[in-house]
C-alpha atoms as a PDB file:
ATOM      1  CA  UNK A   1      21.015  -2.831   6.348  1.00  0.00           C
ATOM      2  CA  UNK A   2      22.923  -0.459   4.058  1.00  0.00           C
ATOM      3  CA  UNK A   3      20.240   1.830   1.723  1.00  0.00           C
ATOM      4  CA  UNK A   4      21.029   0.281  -1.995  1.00  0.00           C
ATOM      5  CA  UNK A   5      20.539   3.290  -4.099  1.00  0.00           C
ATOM      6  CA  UNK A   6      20.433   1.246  -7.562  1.00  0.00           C
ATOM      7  CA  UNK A   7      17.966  -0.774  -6.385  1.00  0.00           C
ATOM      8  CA  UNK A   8      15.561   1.957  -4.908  1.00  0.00           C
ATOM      9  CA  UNK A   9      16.248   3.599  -8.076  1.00  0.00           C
ATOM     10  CA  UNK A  10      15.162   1.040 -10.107  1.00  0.00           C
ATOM     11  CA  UNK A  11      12.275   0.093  -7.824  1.00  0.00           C
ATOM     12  CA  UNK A  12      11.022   3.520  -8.160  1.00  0.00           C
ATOM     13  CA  UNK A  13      11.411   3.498 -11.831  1.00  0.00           C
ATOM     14  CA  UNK A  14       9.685  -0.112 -11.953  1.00  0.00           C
ATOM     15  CA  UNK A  15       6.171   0.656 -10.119  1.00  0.00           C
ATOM     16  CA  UNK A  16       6.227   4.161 -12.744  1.00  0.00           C
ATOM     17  CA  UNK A  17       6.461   1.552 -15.298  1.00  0.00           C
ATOM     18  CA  UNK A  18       3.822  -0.780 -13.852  1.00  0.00           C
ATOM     19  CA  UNK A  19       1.900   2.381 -13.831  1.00  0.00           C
ATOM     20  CA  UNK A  20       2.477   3.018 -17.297  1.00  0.00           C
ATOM     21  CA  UNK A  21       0.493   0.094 -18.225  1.00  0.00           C
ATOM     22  CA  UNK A  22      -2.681   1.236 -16.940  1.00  0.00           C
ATOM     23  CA  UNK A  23      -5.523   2.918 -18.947  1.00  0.00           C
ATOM     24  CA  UNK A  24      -4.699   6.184 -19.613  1.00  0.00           C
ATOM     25  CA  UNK A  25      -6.013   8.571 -17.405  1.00  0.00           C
ATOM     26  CA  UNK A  26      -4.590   6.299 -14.489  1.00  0.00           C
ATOM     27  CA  UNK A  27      -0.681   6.237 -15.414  1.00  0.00           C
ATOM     28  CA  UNK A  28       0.527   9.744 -13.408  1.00  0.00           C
ATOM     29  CA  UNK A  29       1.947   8.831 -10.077  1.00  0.00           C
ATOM     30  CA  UNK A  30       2.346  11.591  -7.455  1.00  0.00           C
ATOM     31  CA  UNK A  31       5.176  11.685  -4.761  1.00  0.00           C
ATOM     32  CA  UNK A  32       2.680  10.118  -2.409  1.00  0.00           C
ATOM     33  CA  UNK A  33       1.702   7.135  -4.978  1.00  0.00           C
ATOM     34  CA  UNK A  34       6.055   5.973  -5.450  1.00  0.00           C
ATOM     35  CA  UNK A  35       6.575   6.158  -1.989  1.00  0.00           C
ATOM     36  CA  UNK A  36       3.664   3.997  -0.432  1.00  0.00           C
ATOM     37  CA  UNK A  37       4.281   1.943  -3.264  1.00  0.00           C
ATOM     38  CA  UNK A  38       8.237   1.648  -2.788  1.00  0.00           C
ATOM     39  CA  UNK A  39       7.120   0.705   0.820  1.00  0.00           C
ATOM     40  CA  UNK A  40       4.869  -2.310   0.209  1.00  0.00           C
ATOM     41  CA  UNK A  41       7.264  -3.738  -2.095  1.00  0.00           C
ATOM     42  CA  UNK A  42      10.062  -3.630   0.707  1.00  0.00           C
ATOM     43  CA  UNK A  43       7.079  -5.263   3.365  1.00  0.00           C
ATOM     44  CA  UNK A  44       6.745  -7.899   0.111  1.00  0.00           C
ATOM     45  CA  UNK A  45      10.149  -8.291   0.191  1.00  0.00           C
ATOM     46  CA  UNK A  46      11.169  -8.523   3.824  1.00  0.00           C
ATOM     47  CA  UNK A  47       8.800 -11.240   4.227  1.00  0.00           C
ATOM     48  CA  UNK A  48      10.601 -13.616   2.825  1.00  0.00           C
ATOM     49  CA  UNK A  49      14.505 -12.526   3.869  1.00  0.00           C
ATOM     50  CA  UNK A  50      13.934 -12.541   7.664  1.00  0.00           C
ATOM     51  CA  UNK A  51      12.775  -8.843   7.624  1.00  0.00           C
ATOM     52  CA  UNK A  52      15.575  -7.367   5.277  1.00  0.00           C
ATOM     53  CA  UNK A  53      14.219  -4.519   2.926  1.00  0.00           C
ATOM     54  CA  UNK A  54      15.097  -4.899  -0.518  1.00  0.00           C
ATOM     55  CA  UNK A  55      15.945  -1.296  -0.571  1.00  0.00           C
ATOM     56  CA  UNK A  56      17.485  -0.748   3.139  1.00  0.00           C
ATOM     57  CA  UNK A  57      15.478   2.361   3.448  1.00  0.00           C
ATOM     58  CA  UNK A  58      14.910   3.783   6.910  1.00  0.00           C
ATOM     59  CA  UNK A  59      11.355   3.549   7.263  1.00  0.00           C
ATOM     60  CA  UNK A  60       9.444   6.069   9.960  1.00  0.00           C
ATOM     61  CA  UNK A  61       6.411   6.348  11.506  1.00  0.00           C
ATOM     62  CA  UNK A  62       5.399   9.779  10.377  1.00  0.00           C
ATOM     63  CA  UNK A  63       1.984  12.040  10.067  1.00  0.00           C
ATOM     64  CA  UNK A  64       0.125   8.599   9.816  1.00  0.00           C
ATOM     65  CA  UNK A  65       1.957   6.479   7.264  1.00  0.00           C
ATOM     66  CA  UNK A  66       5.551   5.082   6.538  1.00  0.00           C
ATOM     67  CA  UNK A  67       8.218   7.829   5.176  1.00  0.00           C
ATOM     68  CA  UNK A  68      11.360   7.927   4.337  1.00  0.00           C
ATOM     69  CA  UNK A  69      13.319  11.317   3.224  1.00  0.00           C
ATOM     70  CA  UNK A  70      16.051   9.033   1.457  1.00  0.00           C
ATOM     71  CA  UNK A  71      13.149   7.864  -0.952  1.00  0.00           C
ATOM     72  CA  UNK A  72      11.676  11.044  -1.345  1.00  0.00           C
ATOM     73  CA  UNK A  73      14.608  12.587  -2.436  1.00  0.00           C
ATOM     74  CA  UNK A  74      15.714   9.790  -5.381  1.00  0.00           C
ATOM     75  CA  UNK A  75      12.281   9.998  -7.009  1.00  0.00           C
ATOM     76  CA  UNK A  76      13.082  13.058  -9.487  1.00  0.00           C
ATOM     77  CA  UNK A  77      16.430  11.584 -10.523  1.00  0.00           C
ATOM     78  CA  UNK A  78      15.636   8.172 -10.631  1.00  0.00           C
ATOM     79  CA  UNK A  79      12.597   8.681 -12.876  1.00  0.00           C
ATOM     80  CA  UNK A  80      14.387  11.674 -14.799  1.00  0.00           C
ATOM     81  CA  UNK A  81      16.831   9.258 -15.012  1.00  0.00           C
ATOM     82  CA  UNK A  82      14.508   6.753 -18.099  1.00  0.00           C
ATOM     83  CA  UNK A  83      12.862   9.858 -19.289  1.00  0.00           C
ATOM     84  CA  UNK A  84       9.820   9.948 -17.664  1.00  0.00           C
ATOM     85  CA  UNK A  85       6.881  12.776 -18.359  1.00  0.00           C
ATOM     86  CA  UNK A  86       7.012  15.458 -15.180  1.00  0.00           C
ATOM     87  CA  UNK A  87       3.930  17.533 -14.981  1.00  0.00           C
ATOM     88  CA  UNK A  88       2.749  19.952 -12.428  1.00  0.00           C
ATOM     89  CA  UNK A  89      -0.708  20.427 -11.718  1.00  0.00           C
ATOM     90  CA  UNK A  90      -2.305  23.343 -10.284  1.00  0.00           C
ATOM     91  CA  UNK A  91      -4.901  23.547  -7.414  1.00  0.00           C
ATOM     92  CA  UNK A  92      -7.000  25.886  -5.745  1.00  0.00           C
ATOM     93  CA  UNK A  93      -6.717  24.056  -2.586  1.00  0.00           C
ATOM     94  CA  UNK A  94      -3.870  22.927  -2.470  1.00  0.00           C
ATOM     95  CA  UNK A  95      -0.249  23.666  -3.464  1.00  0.00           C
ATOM     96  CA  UNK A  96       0.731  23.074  -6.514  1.00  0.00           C
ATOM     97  CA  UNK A  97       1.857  19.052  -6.866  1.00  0.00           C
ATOM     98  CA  UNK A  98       3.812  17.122  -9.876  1.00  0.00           C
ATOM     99  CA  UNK A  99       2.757  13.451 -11.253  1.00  0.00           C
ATOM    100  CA  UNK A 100       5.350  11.312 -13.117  1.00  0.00           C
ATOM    101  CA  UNK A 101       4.518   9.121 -16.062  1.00  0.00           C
ATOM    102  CA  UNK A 102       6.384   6.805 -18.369  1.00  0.00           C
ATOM    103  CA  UNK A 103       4.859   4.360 -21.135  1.00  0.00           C
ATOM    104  CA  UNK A 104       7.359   2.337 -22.273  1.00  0.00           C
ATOM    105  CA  UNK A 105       7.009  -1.506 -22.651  1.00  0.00           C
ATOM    106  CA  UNK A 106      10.806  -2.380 -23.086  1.00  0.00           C
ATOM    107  CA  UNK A 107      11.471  -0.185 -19.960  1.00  0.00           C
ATOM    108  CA  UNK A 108       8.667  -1.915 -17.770  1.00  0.00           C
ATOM    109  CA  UNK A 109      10.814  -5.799 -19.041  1.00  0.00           C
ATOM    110  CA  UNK A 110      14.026  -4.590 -18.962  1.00  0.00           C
ATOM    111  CA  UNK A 111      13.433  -3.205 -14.910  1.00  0.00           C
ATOM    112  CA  UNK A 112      11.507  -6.449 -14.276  1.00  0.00           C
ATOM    113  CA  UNK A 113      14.110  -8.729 -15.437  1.00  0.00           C
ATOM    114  CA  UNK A 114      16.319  -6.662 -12.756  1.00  0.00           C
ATOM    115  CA  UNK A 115      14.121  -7.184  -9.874  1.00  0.00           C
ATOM    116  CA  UNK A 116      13.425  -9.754  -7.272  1.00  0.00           C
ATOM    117  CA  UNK A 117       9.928 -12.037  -8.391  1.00  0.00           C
ATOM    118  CA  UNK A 118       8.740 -10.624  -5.160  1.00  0.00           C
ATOM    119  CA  UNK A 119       9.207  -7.509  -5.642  1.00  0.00           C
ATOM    120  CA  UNK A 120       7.537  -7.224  -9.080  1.00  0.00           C
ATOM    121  CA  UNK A 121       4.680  -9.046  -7.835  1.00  0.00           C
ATOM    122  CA  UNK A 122       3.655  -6.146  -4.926  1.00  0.00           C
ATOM    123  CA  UNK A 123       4.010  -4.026  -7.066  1.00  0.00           C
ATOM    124  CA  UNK A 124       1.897  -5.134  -9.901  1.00  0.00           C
ATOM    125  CA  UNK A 125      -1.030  -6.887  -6.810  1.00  0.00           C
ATOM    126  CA  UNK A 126      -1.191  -3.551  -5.070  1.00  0.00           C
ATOM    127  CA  UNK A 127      -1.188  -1.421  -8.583  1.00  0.00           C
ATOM    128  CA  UNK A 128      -4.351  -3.442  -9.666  1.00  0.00           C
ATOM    129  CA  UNK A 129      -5.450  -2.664  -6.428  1.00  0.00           C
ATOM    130  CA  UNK A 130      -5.173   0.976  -5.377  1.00  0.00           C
ATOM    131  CA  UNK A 131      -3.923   2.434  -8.938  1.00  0.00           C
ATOM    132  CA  UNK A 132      -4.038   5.800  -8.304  1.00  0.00           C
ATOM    133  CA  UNK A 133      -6.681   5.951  -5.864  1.00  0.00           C
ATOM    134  CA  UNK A 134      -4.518   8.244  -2.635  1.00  0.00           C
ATOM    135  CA  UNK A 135      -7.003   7.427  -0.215  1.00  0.00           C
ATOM    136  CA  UNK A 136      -7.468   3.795  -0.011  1.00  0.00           C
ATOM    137  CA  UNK A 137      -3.778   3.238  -0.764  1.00  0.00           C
ATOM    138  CA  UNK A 138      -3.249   5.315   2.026  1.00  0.00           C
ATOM    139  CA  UNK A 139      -5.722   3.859   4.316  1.00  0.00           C
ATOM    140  CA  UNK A 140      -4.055   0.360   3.496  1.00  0.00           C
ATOM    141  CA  UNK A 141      -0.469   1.320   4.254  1.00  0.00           C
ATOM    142  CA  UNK A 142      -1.468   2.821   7.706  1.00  0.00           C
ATOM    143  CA  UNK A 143      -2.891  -0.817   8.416  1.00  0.00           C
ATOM    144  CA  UNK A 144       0.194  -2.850   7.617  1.00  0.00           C
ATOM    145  CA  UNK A 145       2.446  -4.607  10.352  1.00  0.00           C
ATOM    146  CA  UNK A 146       4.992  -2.063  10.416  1.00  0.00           C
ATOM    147  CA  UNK A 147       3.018   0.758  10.799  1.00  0.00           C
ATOM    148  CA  UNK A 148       0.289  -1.157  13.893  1.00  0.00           C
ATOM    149  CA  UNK A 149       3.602  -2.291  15.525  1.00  0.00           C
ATOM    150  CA  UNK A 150       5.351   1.775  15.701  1.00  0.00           C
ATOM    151  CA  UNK A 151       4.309   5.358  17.671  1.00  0.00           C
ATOM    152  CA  UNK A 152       4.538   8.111  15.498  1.00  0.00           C
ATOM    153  CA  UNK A 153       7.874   9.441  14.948  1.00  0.00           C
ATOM    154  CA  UNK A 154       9.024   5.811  16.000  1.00  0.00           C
ATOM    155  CA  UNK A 155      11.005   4.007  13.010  1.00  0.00           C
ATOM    156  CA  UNK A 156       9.271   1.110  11.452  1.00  0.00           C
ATOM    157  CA  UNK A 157      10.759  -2.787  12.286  1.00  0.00           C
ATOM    158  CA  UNK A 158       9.601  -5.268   9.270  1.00  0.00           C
ATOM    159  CA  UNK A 159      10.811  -8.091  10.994  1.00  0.00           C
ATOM    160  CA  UNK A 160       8.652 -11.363  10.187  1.00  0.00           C
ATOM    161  CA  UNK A 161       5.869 -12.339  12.568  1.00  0.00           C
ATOM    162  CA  UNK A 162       4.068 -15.683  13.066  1.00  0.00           C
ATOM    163  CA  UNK A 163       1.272 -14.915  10.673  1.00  0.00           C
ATOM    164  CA  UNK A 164       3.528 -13.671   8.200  1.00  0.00           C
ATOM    165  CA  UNK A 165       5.213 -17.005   8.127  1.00  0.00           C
ATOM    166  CA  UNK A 166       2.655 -18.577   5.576  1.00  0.00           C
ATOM    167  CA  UNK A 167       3.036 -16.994   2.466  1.00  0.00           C
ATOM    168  CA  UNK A 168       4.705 -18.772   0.118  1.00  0.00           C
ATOM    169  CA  UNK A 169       8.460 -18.652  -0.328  1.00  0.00           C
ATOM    170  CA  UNK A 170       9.401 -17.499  -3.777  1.00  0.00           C
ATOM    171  CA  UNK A 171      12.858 -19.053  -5.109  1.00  0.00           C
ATOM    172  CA  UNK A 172      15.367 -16.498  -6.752  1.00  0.00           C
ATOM    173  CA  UNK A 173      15.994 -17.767 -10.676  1.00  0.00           C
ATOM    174  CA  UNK A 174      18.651 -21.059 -10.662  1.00  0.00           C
ATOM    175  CA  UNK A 175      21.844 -19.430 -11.724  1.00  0.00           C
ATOM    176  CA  UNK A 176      22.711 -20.551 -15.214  1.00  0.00           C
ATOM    177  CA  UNK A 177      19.095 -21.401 -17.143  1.00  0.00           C
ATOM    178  CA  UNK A 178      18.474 -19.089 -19.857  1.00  0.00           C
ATOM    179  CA  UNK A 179      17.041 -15.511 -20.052  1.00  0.00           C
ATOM    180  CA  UNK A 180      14.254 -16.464 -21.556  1.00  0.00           C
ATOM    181  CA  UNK A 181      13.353 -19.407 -19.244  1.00  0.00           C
ATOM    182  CA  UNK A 182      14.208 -16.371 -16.072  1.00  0.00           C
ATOM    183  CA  UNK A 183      11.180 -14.501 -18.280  1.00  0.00           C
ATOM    184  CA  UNK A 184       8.927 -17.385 -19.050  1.00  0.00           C
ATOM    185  CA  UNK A 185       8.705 -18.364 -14.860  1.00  0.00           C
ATOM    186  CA  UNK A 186       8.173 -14.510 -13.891  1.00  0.00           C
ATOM    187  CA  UNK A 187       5.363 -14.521 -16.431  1.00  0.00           C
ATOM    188  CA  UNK A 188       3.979 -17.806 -15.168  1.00  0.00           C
ATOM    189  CA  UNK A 189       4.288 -16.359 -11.623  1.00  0.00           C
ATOM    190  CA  UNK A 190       2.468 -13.239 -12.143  1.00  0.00           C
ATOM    191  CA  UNK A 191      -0.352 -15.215 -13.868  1.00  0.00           C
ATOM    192  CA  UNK A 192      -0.690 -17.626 -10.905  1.00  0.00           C
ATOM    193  CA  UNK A 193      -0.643 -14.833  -8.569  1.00  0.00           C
ATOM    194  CA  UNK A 194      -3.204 -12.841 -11.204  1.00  0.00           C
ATOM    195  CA  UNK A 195      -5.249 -16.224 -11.025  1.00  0.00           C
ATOM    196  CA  UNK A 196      -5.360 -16.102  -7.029  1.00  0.00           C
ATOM    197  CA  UNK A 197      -6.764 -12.495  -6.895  1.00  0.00           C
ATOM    198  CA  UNK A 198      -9.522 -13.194  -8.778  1.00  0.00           C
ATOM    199  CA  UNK A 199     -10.115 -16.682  -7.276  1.00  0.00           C
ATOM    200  CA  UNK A 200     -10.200 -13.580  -3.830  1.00  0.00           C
ATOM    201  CA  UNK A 201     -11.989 -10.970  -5.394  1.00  0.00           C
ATOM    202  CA  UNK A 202     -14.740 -13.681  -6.442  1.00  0.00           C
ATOM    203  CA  UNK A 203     -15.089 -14.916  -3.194  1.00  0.00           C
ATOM    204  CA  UNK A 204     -15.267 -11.713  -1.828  1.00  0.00           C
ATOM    205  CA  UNK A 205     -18.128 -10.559  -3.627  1.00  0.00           C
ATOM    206  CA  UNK A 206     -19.806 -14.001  -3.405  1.00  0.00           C
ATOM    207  CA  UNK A 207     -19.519 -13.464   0.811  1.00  0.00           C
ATOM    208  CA  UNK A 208     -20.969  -9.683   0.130  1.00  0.00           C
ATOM    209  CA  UNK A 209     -24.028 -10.975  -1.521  1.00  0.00           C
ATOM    210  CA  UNK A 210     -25.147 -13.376   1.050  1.00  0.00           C
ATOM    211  CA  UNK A 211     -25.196 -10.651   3.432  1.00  0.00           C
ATOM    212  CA  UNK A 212     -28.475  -8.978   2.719  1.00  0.00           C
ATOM    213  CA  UNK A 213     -30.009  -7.413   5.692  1.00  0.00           C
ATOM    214  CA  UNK A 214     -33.305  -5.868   5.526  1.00  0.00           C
ATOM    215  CA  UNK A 215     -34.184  -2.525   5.340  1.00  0.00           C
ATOM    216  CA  UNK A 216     -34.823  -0.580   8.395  1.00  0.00           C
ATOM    217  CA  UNK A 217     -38.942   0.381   8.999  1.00  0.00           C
ATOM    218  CA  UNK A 218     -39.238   4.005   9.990  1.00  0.00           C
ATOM    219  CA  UNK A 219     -42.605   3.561  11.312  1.00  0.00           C
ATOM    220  CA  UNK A 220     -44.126   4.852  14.990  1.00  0.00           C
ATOM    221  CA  UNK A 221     -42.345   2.191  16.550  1.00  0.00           C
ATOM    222  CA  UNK A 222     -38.794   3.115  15.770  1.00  0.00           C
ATOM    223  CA  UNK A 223     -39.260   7.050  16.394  1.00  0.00           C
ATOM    224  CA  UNK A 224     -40.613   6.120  20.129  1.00  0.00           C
ATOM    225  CA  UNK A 225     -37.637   3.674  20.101  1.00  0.00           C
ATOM    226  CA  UNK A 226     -35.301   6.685  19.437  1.00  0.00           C
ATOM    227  CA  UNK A 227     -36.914   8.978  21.236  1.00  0.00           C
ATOM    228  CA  UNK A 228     -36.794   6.569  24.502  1.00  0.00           C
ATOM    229  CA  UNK A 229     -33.228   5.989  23.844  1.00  0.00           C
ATOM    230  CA  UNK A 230     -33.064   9.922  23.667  1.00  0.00           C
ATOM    231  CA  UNK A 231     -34.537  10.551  27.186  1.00  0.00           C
ATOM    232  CA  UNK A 232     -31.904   7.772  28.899  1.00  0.00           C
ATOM    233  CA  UNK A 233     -29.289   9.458  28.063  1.00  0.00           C
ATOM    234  CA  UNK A 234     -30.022  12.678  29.326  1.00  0.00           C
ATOM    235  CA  UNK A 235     -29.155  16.205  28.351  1.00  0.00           C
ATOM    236  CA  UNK A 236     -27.021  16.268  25.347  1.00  0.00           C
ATOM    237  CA  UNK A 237     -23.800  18.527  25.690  1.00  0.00           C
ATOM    238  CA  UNK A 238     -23.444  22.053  24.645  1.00  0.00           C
ATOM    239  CA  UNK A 239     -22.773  22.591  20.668  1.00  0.00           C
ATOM    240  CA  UNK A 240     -18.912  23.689  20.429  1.00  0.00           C
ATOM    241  CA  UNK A 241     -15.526  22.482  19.644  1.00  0.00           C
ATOM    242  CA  UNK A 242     -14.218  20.210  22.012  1.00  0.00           C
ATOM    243  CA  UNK A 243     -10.865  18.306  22.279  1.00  0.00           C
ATOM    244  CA  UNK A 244      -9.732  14.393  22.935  1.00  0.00           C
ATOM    245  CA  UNK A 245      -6.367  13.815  24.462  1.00  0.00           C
ATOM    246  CA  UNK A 246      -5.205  10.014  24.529  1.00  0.00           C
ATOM    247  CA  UNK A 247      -2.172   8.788  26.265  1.00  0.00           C
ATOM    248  CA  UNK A 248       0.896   8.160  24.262  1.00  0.00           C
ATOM    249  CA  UNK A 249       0.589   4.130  25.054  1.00  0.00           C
ATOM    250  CA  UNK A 250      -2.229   3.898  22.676  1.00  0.00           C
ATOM    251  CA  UNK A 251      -0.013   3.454  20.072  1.00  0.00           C
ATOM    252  CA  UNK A 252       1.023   0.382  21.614  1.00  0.00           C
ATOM    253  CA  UNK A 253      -2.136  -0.872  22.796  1.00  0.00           C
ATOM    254  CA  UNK A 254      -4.048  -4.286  21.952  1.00  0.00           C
ATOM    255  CA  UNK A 255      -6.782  -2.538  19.812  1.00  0.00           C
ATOM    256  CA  UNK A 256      -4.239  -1.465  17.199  1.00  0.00           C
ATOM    257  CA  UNK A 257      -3.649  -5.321  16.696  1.00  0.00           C
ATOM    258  CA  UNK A 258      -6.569  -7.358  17.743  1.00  0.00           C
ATOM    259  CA  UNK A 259      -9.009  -7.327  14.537  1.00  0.00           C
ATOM    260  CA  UNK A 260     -11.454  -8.440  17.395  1.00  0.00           C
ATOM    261  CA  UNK A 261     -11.132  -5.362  19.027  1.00  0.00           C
ATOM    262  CA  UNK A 262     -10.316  -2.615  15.466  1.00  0.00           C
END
């Protein structure tokens, strides 16, 4: 598929705009943030069109999660592009790093009523979701099909699997009903799909609470326990640094897919 530069531009300008309607100190968006985010939608997307990206980015399997230069390189333009707040911050750390932010509710309409319904809904689920929280967005992306089914430095294939088959197909607006009809069913859309996360999230948290195992006794009985366990398995190795080489299959293997087995 051919990369469609209006529509990554506007996808990237769309999830700043999602952003925007956050609570304050979680609107800014760092390079990181667009790009996982620009990713899910086109997994979202290519879900329902037989594995076709709604951007046609070339996706890769690099330094643990999906990259793409091309998308990398559109951010500054594309968000300079609806005037959007660049700010660098400074760290001790690490090297300096800019956020983007926008707060604009005609921009965050006008972009949606541009965008495929499937689209807009990734990227408002996984917003709600991971906001601007780097780690466990970044823990989640390395966990998606794409990335399980690649090496690193492999490129990534989003082409539908069996399991991926039963999530509901969502129908492009019939050509000639009204603007504001096009509006009313994305707004009934998001709610249902709003609805079915917290229909999740409760049942989640119901499942959490009847797990409640009891706390462990540290009494005699556990430190001979330990210190039997201890004795079988012999002389502990040397303190030091020490390295673990795997062979390049493991990429490929069953444990990366099995949730049995990861």
């Amino acid at each position: 598929m051919t990369l469609n530069y209006k529509r990554l531009d506007l996808l990237l300008q769309y999830i700043l705009a999602v952003a925007g309607q956050n609570d304050p100190y979680d609107r800014e968006l760092g390079m990181i943030h667009l790009i996982k985010y620009a990713y899910l939608a086109d997994i979202a997307y290519a879900k329902q069109n037989n594995g076709e990206t709604f951007t046609g980015l070339p996706w890769k399997f690099h330094h643990f999660g999906p990259w793409s230069v091309e998308c990398y390189q559109r951010i500054e333009p594309a968000l300079a592009a609806v005037g959007a707040t660049q700010r660098t911050r400074e760290s001790r750390e690490y090297d300096d790093f800019v956020r983007w932010s926008v707060n604009d509710e005609k921009l965050f309409d006008r972009i949606g009523n541009q965008l495929d319904l499937s689209v807009m809904g990734a990227v408002q689920k996984y917003m709600r979701m991971f906001g601007t929280d780097t780690y466990a967005l970044l823990d989640f992306v390395y966990k998606t099909e794409p990335m399980l089914s690649a090496a690193p430095g492999e490129m990534l294939s989003f082409k539908p699997i069996e399991s991926s088959k039963k999530i509901l197909k969502e129908q492009e607006p019939e050509v000639g009903i009204t603007a504001r009809k096009r509006k009313l069913r994305r707004q009934e859309l998001i709610a249902f799909k709003e609805k079915l996360n917290c229909r999740l999230e409760a049942k989640i948290r119901e499942n959490r609470l009847k797990f409640c195992p009891l706390p462990p006794r540290y009494d005699d009985v556990f430190f001979e326990g330990l210190a039997q366990l201890d004795a079988e398995a012999g002389k502990p190795p040397a303190e030091g640094e020490y390295i673990a080489t795997f062979t390049e299959d493991i990429w490929k293997s069953k444990a990366r897919h099995d949730p049995e087995l990861s």
